[in-house]
PDB file of N, CA and C in Angstrom:
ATOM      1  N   UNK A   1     125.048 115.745  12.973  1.00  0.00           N
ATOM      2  CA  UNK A   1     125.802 116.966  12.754  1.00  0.00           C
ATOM      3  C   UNK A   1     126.666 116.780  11.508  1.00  0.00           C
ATOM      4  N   UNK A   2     126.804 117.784  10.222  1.00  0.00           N
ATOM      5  CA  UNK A   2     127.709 117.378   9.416  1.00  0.00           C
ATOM      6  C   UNK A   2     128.920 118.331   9.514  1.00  0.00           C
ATOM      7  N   UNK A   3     129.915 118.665   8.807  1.00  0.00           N
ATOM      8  CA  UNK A   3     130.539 118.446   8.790  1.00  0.00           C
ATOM      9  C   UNK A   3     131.388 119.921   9.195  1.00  0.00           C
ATOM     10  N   UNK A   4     130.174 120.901   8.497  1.00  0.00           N
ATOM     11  CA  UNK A   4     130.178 121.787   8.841  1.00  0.00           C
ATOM     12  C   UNK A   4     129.952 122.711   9.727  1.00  0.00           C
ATOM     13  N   UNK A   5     129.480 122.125  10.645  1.00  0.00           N
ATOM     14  CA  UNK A   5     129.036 122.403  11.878  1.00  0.00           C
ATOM     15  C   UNK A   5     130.200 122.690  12.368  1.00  0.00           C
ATOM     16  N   UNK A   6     130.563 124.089  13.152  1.00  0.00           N
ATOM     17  CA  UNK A   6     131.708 123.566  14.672  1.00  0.00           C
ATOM     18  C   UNK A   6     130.665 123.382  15.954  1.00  0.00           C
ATOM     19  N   UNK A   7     131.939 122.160  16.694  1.00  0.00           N
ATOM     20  CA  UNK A   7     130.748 122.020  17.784  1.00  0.00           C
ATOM     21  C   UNK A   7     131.575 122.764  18.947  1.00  0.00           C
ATOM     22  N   UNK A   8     130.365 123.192  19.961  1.00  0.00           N
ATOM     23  CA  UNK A   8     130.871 124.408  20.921  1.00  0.00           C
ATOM     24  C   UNK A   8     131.870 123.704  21.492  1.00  0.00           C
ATOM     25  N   UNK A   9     133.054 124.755  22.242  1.00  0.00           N
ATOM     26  CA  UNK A   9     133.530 124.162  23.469  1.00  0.00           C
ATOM     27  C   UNK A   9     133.478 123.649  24.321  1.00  0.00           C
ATOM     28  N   UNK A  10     132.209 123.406  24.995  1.00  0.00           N
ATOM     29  CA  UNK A  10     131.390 122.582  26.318  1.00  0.00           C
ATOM     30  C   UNK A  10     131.286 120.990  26.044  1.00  0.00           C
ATOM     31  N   UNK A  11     130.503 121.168  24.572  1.00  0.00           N
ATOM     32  CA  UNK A  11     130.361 119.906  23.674  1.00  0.00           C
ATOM     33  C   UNK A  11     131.467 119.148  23.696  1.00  0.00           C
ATOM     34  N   UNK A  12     132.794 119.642  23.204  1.00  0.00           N
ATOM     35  CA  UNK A  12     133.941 118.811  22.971  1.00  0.00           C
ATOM     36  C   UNK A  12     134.862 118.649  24.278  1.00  0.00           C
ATOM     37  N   UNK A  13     134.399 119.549  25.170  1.00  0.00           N
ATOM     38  CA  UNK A  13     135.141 118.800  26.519  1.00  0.00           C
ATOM     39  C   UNK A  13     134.511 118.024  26.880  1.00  0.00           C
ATOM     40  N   UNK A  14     133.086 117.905  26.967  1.00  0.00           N
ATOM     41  CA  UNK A  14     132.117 116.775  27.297  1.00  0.00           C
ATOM     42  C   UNK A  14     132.720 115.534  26.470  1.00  0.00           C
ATOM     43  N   UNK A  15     133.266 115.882  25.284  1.00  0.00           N
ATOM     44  CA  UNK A  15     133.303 114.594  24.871  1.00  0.00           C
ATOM     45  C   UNK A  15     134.651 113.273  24.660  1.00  0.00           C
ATOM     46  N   UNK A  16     135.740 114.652  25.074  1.00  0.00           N
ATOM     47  CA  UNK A  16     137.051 114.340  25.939  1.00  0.00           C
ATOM     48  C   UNK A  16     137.039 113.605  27.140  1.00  0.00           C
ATOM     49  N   UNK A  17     136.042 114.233  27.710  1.00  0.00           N
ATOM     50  CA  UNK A  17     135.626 113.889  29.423  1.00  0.00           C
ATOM     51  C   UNK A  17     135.572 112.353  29.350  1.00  0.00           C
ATOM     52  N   UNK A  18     134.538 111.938  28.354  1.00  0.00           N
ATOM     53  CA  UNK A  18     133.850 110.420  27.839  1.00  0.00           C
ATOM     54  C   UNK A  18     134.777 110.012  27.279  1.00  0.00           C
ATOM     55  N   UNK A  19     135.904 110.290  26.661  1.00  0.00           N
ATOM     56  CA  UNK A  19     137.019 109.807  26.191  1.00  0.00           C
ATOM     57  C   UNK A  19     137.825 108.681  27.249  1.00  0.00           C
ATOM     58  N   UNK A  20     138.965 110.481  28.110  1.00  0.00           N
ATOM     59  CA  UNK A  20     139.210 109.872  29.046  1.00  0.00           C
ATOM     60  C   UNK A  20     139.051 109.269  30.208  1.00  0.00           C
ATOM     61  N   UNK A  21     137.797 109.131  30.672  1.00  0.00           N
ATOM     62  CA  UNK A  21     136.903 108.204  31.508  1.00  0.00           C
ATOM     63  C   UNK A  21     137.213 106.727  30.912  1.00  0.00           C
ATOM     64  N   UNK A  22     136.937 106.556  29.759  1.00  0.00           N
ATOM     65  CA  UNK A  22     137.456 105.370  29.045  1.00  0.00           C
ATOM     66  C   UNK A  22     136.352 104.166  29.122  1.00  0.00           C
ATOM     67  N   UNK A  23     134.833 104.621  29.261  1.00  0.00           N
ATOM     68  CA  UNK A  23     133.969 104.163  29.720  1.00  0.00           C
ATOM     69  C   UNK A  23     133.346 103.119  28.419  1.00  0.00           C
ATOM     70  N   UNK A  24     133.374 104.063  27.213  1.00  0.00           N
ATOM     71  CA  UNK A  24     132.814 104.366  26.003  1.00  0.00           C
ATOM     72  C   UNK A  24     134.254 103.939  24.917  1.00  0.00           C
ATOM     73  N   UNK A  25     133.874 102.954  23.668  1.00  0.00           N
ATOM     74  CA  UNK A  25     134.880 103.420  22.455  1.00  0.00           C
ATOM     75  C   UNK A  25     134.847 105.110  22.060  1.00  0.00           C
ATOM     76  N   UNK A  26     135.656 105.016  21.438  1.00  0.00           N
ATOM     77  CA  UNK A  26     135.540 106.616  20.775  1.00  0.00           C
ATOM     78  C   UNK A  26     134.869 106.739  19.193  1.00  0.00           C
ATOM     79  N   UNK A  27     135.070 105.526  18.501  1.00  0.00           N
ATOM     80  CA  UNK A  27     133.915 105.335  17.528  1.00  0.00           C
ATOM     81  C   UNK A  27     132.556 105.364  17.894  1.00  0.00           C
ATOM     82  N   UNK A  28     132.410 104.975  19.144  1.00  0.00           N
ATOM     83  CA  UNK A  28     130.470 104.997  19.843  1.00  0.00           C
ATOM     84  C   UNK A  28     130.517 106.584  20.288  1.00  0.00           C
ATOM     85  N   UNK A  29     131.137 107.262  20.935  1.00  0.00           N
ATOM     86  CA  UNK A  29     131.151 108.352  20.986  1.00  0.00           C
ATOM     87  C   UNK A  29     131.070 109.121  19.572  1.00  0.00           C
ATOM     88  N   UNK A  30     132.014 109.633  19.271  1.00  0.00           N
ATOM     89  CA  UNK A  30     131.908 110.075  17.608  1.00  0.00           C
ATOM     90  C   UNK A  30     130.566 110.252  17.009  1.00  0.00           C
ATOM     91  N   UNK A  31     130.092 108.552  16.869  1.00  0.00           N
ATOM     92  CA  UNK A  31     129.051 108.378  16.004  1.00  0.00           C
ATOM     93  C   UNK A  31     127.719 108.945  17.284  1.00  0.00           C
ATOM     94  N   UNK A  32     127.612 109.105  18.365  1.00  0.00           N
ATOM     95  CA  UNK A  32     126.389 109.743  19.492  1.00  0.00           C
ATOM     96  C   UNK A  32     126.824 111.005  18.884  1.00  0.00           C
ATOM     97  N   UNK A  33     127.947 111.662  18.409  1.00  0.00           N
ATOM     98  CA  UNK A  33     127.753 112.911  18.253  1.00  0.00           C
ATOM     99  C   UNK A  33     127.747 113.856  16.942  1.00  0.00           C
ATOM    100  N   UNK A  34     127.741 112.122  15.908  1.00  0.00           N
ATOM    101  CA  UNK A  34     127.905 112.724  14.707  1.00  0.00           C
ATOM    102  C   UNK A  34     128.967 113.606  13.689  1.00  0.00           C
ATOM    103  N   UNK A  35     130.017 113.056  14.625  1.00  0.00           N
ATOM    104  CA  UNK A  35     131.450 113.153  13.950  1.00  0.00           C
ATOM    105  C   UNK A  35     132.340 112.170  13.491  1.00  0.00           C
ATOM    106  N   UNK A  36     133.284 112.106  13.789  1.00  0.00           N
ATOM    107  CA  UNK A  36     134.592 111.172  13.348  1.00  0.00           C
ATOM    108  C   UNK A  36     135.704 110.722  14.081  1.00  0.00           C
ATOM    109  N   UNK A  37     135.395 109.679  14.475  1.00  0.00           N
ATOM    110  CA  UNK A  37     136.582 109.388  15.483  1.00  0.00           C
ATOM    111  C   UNK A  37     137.823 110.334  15.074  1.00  0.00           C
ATOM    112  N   UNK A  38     138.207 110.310  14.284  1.00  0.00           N
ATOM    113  CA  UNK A  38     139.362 111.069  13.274  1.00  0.00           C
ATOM    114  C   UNK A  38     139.823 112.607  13.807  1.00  0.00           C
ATOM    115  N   UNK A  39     138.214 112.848  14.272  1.00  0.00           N
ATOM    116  CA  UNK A  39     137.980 114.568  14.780  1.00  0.00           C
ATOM    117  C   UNK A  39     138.614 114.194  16.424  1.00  0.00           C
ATOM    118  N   UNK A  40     137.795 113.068  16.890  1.00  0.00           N
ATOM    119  CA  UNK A  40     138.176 113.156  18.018  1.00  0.00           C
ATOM    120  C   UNK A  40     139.578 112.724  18.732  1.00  0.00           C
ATOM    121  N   UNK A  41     140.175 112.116  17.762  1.00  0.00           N
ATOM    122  CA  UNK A  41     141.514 111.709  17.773  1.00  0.00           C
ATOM    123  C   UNK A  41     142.524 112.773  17.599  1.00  0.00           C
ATOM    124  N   UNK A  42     142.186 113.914  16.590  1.00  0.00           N
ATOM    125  CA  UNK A  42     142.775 114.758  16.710  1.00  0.00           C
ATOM    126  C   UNK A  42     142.573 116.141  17.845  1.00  0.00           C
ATOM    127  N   UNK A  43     141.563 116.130  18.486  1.00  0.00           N
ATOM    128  CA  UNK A  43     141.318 116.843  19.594  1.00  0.00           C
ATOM    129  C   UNK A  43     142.803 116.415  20.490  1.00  0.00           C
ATOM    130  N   UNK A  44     142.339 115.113  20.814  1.00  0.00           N
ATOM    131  CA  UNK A  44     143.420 114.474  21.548  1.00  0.00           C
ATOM    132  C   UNK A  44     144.614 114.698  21.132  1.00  0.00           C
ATOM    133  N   UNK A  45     145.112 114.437  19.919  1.00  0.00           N
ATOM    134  CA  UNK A  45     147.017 115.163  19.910  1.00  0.00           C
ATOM    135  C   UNK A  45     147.103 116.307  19.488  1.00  0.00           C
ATOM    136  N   UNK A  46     146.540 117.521  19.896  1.00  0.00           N
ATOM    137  CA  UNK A  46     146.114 118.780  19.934  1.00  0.00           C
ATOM    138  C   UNK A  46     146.228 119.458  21.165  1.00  0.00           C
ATOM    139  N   UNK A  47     145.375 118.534  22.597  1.00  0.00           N
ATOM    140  CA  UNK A  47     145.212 118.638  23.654  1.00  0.00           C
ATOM    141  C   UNK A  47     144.071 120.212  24.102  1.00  0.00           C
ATOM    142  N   UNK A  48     143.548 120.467  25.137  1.00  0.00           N
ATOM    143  CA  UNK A  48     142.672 121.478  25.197  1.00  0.00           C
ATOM    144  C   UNK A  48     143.554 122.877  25.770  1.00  0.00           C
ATOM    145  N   UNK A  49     142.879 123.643  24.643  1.00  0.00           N
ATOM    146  CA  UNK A  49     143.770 124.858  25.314  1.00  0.00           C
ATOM    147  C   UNK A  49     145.051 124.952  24.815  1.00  0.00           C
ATOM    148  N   UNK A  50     145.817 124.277  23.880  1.00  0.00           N
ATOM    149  CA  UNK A  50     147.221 124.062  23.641  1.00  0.00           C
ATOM    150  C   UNK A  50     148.196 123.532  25.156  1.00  0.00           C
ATOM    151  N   UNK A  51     147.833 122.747  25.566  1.00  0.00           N
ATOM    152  CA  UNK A  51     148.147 122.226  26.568  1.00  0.00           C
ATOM    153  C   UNK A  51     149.752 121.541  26.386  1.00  0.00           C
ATOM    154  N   UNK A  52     150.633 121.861  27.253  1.00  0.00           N
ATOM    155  CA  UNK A  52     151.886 120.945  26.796  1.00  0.00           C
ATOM    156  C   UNK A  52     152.024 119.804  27.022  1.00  0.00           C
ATOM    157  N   UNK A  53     151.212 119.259  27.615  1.00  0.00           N
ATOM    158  CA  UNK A  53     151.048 117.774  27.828  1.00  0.00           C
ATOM    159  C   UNK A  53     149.731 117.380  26.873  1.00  0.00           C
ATOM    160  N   UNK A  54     149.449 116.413  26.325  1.00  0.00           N
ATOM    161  CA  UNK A  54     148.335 116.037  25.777  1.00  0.00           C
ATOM    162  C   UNK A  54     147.925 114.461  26.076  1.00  0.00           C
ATOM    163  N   UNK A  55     146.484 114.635  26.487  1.00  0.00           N
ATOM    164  CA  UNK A  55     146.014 113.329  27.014  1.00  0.00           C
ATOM    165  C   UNK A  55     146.890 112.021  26.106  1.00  0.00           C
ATOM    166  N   UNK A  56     146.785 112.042  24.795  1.00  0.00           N
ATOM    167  CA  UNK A  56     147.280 110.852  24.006  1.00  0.00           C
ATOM    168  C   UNK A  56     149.347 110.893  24.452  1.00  0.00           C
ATOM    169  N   UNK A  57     149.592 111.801  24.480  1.00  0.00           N
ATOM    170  CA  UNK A  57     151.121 111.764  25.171  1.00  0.00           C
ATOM    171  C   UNK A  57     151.434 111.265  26.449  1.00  0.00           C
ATOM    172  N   UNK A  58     150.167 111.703  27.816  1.00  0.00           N
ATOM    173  CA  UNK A  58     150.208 111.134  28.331  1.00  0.00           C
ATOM    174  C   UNK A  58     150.136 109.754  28.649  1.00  0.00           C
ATOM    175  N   UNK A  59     149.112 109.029  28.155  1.00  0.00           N
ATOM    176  CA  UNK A  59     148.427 107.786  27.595  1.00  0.00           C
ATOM    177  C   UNK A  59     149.821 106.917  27.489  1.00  0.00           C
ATOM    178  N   UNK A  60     150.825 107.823  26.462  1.00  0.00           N
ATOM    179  CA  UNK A  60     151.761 106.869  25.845  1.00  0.00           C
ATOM    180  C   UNK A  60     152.854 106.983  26.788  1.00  0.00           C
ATOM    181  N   UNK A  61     153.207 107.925  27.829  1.00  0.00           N
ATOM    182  CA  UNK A  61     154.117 107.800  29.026  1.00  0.00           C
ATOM    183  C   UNK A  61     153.887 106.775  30.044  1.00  0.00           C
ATOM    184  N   UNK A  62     152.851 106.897  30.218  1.00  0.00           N
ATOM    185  CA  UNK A  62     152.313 105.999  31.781  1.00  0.00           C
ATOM    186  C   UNK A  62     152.504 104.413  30.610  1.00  0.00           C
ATOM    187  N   UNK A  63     151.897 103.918  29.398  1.00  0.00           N
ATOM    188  CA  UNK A  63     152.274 102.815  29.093  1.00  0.00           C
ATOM    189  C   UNK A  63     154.214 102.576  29.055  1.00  0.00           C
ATOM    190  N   UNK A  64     154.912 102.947  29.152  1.00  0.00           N
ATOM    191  CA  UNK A  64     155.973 103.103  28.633  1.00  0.00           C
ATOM    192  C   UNK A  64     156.595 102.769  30.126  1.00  0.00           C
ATOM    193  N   UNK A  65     156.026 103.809  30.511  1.00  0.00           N
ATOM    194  CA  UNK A  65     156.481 103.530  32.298  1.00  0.00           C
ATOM    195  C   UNK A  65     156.355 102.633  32.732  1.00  0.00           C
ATOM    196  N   UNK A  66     154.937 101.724  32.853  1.00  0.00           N
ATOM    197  CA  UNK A  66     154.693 100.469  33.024  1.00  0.00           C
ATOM    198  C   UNK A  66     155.500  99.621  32.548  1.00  0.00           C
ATOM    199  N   UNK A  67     156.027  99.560  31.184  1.00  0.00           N
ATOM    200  CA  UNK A  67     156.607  98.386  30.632  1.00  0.00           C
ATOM    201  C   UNK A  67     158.227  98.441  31.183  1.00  0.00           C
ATOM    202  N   UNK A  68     158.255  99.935  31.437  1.00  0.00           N
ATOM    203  CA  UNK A  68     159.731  99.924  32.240  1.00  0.00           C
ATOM    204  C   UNK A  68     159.802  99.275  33.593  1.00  0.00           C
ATOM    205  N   UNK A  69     159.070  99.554  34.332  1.00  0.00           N
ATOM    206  CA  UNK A  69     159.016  98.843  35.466  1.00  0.00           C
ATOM    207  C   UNK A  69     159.515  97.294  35.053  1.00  0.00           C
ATOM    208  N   UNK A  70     158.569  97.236  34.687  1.00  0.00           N
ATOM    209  CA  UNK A  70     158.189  95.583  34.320  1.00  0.00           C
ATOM    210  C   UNK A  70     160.056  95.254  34.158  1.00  0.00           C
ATOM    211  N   UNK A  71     160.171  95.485  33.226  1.00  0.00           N
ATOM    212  CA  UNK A  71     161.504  95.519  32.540  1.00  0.00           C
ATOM    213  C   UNK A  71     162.418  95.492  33.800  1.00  0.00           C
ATOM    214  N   UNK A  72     162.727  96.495  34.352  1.00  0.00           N
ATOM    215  CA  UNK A  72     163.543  96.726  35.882  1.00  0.00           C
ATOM    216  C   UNK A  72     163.337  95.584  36.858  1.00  0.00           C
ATOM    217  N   UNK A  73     161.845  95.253  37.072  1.00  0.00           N
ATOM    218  CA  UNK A  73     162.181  94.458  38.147  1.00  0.00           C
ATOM    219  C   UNK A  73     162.734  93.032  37.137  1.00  0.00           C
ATOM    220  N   UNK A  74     162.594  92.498  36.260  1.00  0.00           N
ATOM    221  CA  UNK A  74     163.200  91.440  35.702  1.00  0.00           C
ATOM    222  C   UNK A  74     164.206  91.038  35.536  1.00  0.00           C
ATOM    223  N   UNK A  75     164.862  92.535  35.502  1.00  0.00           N
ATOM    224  CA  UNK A  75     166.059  92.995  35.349  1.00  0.00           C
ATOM    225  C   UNK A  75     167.196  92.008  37.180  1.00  0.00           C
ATOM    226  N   UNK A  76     166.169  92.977  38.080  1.00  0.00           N
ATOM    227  CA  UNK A  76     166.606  92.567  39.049  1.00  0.00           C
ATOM    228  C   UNK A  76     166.528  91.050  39.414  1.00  0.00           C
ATOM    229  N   UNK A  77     165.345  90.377  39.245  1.00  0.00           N
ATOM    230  CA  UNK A  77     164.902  89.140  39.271  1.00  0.00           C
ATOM    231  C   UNK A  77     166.562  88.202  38.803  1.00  0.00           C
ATOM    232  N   UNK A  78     166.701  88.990  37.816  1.00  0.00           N
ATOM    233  CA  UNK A  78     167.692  88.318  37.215  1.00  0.00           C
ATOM    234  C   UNK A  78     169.417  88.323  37.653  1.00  0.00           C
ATOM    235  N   UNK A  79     169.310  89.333  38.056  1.00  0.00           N
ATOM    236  CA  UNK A  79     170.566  89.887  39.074  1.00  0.00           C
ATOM    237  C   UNK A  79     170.852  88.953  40.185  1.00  0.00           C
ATOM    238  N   UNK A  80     169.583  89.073  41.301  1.00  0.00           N
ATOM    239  CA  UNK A  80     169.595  88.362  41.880  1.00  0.00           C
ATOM    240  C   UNK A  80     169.983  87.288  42.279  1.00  0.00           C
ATOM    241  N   UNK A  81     169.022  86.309  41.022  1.00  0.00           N
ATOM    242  CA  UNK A  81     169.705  84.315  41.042  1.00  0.00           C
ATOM    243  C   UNK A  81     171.220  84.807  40.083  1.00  0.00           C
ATOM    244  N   UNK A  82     171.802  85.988  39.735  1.00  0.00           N
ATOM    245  CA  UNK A  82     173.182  85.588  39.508  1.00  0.00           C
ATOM    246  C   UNK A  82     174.322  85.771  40.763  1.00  0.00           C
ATOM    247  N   UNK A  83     173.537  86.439  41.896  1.00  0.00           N
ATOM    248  CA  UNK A  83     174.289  86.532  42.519  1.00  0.00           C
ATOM    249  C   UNK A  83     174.672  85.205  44.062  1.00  0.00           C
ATOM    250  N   UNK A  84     173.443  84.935  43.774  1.00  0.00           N
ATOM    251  CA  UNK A  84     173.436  83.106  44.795  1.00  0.00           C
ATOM    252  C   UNK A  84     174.992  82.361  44.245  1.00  0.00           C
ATOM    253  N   UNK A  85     175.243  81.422  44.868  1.00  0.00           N
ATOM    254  CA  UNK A  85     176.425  80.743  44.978  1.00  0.00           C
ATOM    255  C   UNK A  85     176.017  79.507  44.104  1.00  0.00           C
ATOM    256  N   UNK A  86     176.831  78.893  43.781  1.00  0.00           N
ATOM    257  CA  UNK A  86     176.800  76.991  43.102  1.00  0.00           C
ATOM    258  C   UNK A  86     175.756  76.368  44.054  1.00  0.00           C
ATOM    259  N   UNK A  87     175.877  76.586  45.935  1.00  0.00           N
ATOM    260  CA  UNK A  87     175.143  75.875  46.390  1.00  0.00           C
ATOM    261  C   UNK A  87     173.403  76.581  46.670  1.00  0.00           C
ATOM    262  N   UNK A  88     173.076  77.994  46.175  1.00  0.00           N
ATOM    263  CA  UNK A  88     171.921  78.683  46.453  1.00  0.00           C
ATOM    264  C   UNK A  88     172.363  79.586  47.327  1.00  0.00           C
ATOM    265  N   UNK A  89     173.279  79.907  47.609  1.00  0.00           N
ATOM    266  CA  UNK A  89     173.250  80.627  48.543  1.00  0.00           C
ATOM    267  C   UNK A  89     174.209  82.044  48.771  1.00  0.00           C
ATOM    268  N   UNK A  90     173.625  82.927  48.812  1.00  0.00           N
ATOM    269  CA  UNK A  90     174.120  84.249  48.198  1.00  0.00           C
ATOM    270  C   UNK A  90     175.705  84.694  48.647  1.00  0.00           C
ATOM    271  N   UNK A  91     176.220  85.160  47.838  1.00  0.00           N
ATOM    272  CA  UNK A  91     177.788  85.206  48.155  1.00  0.00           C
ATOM    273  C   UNK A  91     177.482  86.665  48.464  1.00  0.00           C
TER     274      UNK A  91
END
């Protein structure tokens, strides 16, 4: 397909779908469909429909969240052994 082509709507949710499934790179995709990762990257911070959430926003919440967690319980981890006594044993 070059460049000029638009590809239908069915096409590019199909190929969102294969995106976020996460089965596939998106360069191997792209190139099965004869576009540009570039295209399909921008689908993604676009989102379908003008969507107020967009898959790549989402993507970057749930990582963020994760690392917060992470962060929190360490947090606590750390709380914790400050709150044990000289001999181990929690005041």
């Amino acid at each position: 397909m070059n460049n000029n082509q638009k590809i239908s709507k069915e096409t590019r949710e199909q190929i969102l779908t294969r995106v976020k499934e996460g089965k596939d790179k998106i360069s191997v995709i792209a190139e099965q469909h004869g576009i540009t990762a570039r295209t399909i990257y921008a689908w993604l911070s676009r989102g379908l429909d003008g969507a107020s959430s967009t898959w790549l926003e989402t993507s970057k919440l749930k990582r963020e969240n994760d690392n917060l967690k992470m962060i929190i319980g360490q947090l606590m981890l750390e709380q914790d052994r400050g709150k044990k006594g000289r001999h181990g044993k929690k005041i």
